[in-house]
Protein backbone atom coordinates (compact mmCIF):
# COMPACT_ATOMS: atom_id res chain seq x y z
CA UNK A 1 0.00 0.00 0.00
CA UNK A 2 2.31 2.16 1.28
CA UNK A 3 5.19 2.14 -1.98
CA UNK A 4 2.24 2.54 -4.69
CA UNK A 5 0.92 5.73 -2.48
CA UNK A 6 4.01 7.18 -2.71
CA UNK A 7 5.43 6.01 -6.41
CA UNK A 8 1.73 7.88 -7.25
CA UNK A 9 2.77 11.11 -5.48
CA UNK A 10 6.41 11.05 -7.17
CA UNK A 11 5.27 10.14 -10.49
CA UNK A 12 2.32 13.13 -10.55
CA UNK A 13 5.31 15.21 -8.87
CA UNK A 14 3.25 16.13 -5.80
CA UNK A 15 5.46 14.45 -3.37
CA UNK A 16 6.67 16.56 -0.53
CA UNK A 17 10.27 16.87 0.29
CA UNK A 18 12.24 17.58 2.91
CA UNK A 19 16.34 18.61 1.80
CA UNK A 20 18.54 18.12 4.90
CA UNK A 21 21.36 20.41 4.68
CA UNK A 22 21.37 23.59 1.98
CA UNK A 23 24.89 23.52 0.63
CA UNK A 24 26.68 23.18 -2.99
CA UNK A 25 24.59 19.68 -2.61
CA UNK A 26 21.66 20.54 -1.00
CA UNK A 27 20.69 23.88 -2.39
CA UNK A 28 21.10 22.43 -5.99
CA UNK A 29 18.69 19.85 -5.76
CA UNK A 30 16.07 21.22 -3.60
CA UNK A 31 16.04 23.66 -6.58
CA UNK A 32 16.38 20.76 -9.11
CA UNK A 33 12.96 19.50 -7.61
CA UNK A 34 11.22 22.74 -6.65
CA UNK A 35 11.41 23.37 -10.74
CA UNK A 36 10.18 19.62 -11.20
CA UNK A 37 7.14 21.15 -9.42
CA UNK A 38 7.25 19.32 -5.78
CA UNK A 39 7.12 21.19 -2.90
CA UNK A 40 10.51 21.06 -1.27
CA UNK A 41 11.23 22.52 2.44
CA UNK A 42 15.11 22.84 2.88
CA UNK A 43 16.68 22.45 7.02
CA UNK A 44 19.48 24.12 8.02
CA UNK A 45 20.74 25.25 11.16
CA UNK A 46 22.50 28.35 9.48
CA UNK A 47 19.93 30.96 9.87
CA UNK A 48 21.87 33.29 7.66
CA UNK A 49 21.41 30.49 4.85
CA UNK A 50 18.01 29.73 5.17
CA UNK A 51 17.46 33.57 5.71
CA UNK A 52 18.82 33.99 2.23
CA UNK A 53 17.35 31.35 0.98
CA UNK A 54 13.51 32.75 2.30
CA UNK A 55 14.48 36.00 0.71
CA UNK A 56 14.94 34.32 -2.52
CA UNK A 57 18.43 35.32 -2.62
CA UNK A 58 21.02 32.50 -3.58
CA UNK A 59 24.55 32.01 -1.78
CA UNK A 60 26.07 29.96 -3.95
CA UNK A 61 27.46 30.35 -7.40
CA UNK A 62 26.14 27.60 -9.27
CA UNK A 63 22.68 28.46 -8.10
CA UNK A 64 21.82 31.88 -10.02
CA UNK A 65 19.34 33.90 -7.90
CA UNK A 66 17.06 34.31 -10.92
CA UNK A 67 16.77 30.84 -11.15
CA UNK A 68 15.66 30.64 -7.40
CA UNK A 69 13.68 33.65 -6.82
CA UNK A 70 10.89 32.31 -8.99
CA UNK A 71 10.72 29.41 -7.11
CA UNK A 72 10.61 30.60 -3.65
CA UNK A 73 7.72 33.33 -4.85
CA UNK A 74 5.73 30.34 -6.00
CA UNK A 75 5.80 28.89 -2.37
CA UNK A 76 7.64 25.58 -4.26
CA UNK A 77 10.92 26.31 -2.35
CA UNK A 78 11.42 27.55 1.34
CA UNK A 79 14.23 26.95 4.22
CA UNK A 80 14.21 26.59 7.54
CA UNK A 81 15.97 25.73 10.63
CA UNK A 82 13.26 23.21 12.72
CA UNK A 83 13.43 19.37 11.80
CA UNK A 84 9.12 19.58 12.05
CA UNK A 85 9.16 20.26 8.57
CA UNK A 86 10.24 16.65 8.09
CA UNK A 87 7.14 15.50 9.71
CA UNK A 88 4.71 16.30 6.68
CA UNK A 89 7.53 15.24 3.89
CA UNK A 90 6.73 12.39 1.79
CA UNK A 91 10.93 11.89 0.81
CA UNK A 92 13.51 12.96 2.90
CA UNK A 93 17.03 13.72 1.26
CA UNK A 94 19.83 14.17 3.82
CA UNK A 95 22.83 16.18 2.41
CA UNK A 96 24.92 17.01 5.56
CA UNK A 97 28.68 17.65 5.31
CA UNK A 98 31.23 14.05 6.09
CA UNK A 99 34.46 15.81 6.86
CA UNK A 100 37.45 13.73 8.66
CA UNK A 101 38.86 14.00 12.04
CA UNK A 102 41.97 15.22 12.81
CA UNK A 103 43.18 11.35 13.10
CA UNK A 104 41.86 11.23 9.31
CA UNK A 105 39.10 8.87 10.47
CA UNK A 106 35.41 9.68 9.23
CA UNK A 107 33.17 12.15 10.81
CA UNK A 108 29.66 10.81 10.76
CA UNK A 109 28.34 13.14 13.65
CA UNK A 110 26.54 15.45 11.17
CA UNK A 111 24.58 12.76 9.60
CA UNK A 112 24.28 11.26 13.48
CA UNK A 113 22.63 14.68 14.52
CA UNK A 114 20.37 14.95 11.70
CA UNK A 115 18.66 11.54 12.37
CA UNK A 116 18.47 12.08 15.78
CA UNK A 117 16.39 15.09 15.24
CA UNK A 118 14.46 13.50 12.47
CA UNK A 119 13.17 10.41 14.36
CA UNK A 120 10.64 11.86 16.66
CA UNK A 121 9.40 13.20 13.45
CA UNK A 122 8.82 10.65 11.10
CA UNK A 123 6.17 8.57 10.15
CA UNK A 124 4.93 4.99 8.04
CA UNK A 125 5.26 5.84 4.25
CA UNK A 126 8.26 7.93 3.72
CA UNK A 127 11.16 7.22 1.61
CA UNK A 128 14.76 8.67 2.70
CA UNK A 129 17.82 9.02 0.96
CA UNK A 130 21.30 9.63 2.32
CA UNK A 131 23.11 11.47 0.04
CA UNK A 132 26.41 12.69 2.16
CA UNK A 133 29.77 10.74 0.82
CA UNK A 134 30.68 8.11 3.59
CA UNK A 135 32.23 4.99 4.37
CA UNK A 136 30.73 1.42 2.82
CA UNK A 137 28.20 0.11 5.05
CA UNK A 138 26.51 3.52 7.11
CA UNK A 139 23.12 2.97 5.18
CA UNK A 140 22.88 -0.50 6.20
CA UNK A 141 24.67 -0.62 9.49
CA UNK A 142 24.62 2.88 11.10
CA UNK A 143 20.52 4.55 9.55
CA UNK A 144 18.83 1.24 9.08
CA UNK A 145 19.20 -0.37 12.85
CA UNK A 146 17.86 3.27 13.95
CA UNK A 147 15.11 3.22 11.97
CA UNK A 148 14.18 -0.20 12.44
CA UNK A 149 14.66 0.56 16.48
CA UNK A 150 11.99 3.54 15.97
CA UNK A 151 9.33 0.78 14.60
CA UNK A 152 9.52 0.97 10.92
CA UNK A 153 9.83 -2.37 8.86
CA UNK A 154 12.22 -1.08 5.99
CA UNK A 155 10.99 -2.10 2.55
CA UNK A 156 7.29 -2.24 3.99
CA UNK A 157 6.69 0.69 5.54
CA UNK A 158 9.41 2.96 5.32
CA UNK A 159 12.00 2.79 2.87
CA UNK A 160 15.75 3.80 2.49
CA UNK A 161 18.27 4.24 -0.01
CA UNK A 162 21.73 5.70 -0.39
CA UNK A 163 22.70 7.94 -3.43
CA UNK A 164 26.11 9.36 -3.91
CA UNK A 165 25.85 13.24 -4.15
CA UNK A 166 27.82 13.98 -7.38
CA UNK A 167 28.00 17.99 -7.64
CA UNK A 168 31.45 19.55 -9.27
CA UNK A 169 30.99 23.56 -8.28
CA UNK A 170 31.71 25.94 -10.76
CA UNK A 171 30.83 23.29 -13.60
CA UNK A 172 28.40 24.77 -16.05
CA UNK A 173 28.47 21.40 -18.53
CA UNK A 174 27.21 18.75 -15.65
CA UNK A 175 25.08 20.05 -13.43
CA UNK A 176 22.49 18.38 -10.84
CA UNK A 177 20.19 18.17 -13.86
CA UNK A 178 22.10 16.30 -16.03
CA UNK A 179 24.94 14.09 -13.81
CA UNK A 180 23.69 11.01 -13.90
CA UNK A 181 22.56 9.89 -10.41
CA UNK A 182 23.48 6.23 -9.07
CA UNK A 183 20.49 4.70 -6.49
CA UNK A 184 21.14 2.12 -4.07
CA UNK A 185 18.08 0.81 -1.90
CA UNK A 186 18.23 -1.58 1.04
CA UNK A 187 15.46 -3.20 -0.62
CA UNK A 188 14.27 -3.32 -4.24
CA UNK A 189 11.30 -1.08 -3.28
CA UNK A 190 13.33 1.39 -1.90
CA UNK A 191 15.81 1.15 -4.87
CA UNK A 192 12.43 1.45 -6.83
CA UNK A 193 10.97 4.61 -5.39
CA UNK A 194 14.47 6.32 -4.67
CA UNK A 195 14.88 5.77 -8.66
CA UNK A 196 11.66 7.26 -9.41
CA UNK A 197 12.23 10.08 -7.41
CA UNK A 198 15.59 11.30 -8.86
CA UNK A 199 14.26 10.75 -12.61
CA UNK A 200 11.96 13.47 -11.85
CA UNK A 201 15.13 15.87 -11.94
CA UNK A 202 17.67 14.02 -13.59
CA UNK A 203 18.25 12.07 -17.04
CA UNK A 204 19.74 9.06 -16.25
CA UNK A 205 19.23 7.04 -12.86
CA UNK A 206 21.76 3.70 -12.42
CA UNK A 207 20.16 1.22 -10.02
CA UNK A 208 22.99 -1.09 -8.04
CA UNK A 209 22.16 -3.96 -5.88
CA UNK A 210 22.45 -2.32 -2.35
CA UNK A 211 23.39 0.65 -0.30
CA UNK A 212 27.15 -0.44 0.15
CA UNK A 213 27.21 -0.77 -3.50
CA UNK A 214 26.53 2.82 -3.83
CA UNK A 215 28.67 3.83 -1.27
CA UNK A 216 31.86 2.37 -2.61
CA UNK A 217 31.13 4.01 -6.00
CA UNK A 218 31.43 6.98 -4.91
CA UNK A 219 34.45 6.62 -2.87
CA UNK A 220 35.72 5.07 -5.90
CA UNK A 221 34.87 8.18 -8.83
CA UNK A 222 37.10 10.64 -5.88
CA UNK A 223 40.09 7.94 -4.91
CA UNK A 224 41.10 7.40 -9.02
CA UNK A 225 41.03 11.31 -9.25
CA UNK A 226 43.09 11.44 -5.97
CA UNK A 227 45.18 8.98 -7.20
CA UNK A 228 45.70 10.50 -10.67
CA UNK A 229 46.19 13.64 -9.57
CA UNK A 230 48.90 12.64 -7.17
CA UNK A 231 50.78 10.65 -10.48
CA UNK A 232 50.56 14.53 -12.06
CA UNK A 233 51.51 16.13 -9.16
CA UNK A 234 54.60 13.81 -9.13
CA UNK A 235 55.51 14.51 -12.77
CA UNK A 236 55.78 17.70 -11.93
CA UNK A 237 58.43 16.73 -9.48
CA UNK A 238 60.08 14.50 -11.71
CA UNK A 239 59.94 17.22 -14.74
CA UNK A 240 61.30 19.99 -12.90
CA UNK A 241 64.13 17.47 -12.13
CA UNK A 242 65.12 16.73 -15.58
CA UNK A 243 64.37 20.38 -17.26
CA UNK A 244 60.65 19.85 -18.97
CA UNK A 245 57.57 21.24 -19.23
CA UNK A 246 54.70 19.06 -17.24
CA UNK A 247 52.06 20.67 -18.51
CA UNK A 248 53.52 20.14 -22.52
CA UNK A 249 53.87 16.73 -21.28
CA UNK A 250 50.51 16.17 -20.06
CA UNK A 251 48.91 17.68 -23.31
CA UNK A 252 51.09 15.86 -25.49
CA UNK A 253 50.53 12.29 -24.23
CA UNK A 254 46.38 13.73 -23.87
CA UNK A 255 46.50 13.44 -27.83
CA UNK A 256 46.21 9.60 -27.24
CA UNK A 257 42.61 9.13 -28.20
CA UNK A 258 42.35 5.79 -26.02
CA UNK A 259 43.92 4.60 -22.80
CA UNK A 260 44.37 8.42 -21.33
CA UNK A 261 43.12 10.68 -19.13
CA UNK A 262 45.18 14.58 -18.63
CA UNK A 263 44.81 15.00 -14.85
CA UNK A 264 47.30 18.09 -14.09
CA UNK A 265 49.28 19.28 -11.07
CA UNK A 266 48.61 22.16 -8.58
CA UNK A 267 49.03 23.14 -5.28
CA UNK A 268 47.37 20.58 -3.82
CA UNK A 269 43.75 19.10 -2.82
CA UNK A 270 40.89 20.88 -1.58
CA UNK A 271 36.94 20.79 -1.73
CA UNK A 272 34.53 18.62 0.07
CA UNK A 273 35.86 15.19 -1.46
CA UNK A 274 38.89 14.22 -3.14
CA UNK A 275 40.87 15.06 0.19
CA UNK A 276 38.11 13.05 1.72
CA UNK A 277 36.46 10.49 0.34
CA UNK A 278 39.49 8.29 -0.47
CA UNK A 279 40.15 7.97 3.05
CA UNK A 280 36.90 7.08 3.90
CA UNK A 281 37.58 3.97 2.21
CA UNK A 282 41.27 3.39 3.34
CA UNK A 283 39.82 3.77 6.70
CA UNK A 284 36.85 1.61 6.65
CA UNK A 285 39.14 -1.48 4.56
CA UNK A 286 41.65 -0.77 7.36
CA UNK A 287 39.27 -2.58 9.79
CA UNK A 288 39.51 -5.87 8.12
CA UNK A 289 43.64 -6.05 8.41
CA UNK A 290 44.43 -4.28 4.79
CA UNK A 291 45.68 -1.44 4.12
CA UNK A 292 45.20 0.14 0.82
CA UNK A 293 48.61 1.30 -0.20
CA UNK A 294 47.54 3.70 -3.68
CA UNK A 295 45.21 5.32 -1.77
CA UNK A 296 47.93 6.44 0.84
CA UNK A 297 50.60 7.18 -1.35
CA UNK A 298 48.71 9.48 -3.30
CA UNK A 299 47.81 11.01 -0.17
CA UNK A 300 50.97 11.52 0.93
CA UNK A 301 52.00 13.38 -2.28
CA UNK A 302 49.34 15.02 -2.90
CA UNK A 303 49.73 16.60 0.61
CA UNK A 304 53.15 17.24 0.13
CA UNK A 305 51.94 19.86 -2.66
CA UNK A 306 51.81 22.89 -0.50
CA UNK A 307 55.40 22.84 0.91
CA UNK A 308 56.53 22.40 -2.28
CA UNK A 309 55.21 25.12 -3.31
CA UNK A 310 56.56 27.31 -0.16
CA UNK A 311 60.16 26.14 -1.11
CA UNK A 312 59.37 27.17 -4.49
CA UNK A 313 58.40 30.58 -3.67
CA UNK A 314 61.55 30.99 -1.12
CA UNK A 315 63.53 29.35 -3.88
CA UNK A 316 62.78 31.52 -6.79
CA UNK A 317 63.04 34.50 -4.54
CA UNK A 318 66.81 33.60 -3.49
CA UNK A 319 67.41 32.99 -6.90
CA UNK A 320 66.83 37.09 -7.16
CA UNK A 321 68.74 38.03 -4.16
CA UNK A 322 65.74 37.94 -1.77
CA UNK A 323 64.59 36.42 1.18
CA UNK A 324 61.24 34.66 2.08
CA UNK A 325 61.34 37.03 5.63
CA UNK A 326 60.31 39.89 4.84
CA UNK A 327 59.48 39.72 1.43
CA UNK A 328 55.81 41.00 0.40
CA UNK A 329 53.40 37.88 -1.13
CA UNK A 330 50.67 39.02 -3.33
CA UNK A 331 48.47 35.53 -3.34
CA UNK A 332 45.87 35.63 -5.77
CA UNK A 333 43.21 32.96 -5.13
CA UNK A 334 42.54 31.10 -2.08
CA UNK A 335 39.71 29.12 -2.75
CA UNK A 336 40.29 25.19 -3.57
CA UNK A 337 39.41 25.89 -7.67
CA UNK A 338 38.91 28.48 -9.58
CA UNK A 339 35.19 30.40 -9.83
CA UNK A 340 33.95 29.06 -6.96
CA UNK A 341 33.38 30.71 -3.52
CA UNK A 342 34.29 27.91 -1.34
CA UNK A 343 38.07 27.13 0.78
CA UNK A 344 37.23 24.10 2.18
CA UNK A 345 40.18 22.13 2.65
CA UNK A 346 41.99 24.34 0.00
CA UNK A 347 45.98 24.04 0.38
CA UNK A 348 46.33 27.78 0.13
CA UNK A 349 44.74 28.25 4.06
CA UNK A 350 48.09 25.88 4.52
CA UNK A 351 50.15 27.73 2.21
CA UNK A 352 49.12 31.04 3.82
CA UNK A 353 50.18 29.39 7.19
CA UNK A 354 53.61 28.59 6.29
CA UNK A 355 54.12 31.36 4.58
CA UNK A 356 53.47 33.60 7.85
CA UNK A 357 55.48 31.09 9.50
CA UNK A 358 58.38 32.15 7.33
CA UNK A 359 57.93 35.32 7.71
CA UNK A 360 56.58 36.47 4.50
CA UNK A 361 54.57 39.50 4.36
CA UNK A 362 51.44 38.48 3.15
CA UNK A 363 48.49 40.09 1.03
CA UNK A 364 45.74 38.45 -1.25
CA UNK A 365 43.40 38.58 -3.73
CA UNK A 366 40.21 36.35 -4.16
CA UNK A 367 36.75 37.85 -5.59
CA UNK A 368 34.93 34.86 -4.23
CA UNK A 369 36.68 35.29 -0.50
CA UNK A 370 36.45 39.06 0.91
CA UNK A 371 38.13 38.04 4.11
CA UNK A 372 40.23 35.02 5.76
CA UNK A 373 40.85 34.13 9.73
CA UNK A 374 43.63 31.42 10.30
CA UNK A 375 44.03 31.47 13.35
CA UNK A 376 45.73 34.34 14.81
CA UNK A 377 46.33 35.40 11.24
CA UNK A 378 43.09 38.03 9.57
CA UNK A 379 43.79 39.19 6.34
CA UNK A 380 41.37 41.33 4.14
CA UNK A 381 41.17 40.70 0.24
CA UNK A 382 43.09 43.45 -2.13
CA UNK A 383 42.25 44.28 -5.47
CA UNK A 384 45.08 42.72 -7.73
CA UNK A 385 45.88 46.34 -9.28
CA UNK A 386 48.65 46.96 -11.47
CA UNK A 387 50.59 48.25 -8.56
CA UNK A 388 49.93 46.09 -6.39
CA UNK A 389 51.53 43.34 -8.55
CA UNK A 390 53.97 45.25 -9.15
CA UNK A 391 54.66 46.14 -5.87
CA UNK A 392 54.80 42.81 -4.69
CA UNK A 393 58.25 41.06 -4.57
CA UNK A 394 56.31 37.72 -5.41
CA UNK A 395 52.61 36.63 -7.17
CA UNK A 396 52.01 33.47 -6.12
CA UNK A 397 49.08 32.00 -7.91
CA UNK A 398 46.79 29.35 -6.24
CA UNK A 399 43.73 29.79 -7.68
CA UNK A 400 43.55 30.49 -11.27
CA UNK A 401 40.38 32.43 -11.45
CA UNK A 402 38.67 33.83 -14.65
CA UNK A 403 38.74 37.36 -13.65
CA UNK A 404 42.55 38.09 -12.86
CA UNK A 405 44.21 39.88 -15.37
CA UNK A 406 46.96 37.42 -16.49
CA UNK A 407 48.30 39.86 -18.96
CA UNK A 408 48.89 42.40 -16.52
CA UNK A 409 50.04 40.03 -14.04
CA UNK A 410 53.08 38.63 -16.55
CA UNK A 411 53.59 41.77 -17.78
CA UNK A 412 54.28 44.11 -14.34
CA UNK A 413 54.97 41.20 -11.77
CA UNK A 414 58.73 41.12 -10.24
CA UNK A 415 58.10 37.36 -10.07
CA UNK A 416 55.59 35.17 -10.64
CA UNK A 417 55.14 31.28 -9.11
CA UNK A 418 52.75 29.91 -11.04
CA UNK A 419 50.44 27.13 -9.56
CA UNK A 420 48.07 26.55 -11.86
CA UNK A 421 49.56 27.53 -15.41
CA UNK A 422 47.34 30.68 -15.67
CA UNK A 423 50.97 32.37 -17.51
CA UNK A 424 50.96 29.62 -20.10
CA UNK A 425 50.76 31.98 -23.30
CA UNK A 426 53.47 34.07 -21.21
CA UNK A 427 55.81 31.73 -20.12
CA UNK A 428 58.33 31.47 -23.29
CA UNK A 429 58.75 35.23 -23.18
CA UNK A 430 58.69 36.07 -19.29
CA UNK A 431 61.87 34.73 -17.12
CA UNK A 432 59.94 35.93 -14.01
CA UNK A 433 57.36 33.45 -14.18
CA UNK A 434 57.97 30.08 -12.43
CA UNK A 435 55.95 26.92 -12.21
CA UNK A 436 55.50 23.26 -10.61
């Protein structure tokens, strides 16, 4: 009774539901359904976001307000910060951040707190998805025993599913709408109605056996672009050493039309997953005696990226009869990639660090980042003027964003260290510019 009530209400797109958590993830498809034409209620316990959000006014960059104001006129789309929403939602979509610990084990708490509040509240006939990246197994072993402790018979009366969140900020070719979304159920019903539910707002919807399956995909897409990304990050310790160009490299062997894919070097890791989600899975293989040896190794190089780039910057500036104490540090980006207003876990807060640590005087300049606290250390952003480029001793770029002024930067800069290859149409012409 209960799954052909609700596979009605999805299929007519009346269902009612209930977004846990309004970030890059969350906000995107509580929109992504809201335009479907369901009724969506977003929870958040940032009142500034779900203020926004109420005043129609978007926070995040790949959510235009015009495409949200419409919706929240219409009464489709709303936010607040009380779990009784969740009471009168027919699917419930949790989308909390999974960060690690400092020991690098996983941080479930977030997705802990949000059931706990969401139990008293629910009720025979709901479906809900867990969304946030974790560690093979939560669905089945951490959510189900809950819910099956609260009274529900899963695949009967209530029904769960996991599917991986798969959002890549900044993108404007795959979006929410168009990434297509892998479903997991504990049951087949629940794979059934979680399915139906996510081809309301997306085009293609890839059923797997169970939960863990789904799990472990995801883990998977973020280790072999951790892993990959450490290989580049390597060439570009192993180019350096031998006199050539990574980047020519890269693009060179990319003209293979089979068998290759150009991952490129940088400063180092950042966002919400490929730091992460690899070591979600080392971790959780870890408790049955093995260690997975790729997935640390890339780690460990891929974290090595910002000191490498420190000794880089001290490096080139010795090179000109200057030392790192002392010397002024224009850094132009700080935020993990480029067009997109969001540091977590980006190697320039560590950069920044050791750079104070050093004794570098240090300025920046980010458009998507108008101030920074590490620690004791506040800095205000600077517009990236001509003279203040040229007044700097050193550029360091982190973040290669599409409004700097690369032309200006090559052309007036003292020195350049080059993260990112932003210079690249400079580079044969400019001695000041150095890369990775």
């Amino acid at each position: 009774m209960w799954i052909t009530s609700l596979r009605e209400k999805i299929d007519a797109r009346v269902a009612r539901v209930s977004v846990i958590g309004l970030g890059y993830v969350g906000l995107s498809l509580a929109v992504e359904l809201a335009k479907a034409g369901m009724v969506v209620r977003g929870i958040d316990l940032d009142l500034e976001r779900v203020s926004q959000l109420n005043r129609g006014e978007s926070y995040l960059v790949d959510v235009p307000t015009e495409k949200l104001a419409p919706l929240v006129a219409d009464g489709r789309l709303s936010g607040s910060t009380s779990f009784e929403e969740a009471a009168g939602a027919d699917a419930l979509i949790i989308c909390v951040p999974t960060p690690l610990r400092k020991s690098k084990e996983p941080d479930i708490s977030f997705i802990l707190s949000a059931l706990e509040s969401l139990l008293p509240r629910l009720r025979a006939g709901q479906l809900m998805v867990l969304e946030s990246t974790t560690y093979p197994g939560t669905t089945e072993e951490v959510v189900l025993p809950r819910l099956e402790a609260n009274g529900f018979v899963v695949g009967s009366d209530f029904f769960l599913a996991f599917s991986p969140e798969r959002v890549d900020p900044g993108n404007k070719k795959f979006t929410t709408a168009t990434i297509p979304k892998v479903v997991g159920g504990v049951t087949p019903a629940c794979t059934q109605l979680a399915a139906a539910l996510y081809r309301q707002v997306t085009a293609t919807v890839f059923e797997v056996s169970s939960p863990r399956v789904a799990e472990t995909a995801k883990l998977l897409e973020n280790t072999f672009r951790s892993v990959n990304i450490a290989l580049a990050n390597e060439l570009a310790f192993v180019c350096r050493k031998i006199g050539v160009d990574p980047w020519e490299v890269i693009d060179a062997a990319a003209t293979k039309p089979f068998g290759f894919m150009p991952f490129y070097p940088g400063p180092g890791i950042g966002g919400h997953c490929i730091p992460v989600d690899p070591l979600y899975l080392s971790w959780k293989v870890r408790l049955t005696g093995y260690e997975a040896q790729f997935i640390a190794l890339a780690d460990q190089v891929n974290r090595a990226m910002p000191e490498h780039v420190v000794a880089l910057v001290s490096e080139a500036l010795n090179d000109r009869g200057r030392a790192l104490r002392g010397a002024s540090v224009l850094v132009l980006g700080v935020t993990y990639k480029a067009d997109v207003n969001d540091i977590r876990e980006s190697p320039a807060l560590e950069i920044l660090e050791m750079l104070e640590r050093k004794g570098a005087q240090l300025s920046y300049g980010d458009p998507f980042t108008p101030q920074l606290v590490l620690g004791a250390l506040k800095l205000t952003a600077v517009e990236p003027t001509p003279d203040a480029i040229a007044a700097a001793d050193c550029v360091l770029i982190l973040s290669n964003h599409s409004s700097f002024d690369y032309h200006t930067i090559a052309d007036r800069a003292a020195l350049v260290v080059d993260t990112r290859n932003a210079l690249k149409a400079y580079r044969q012409k400019r001695s000041s510019i150095v890369t990775l």
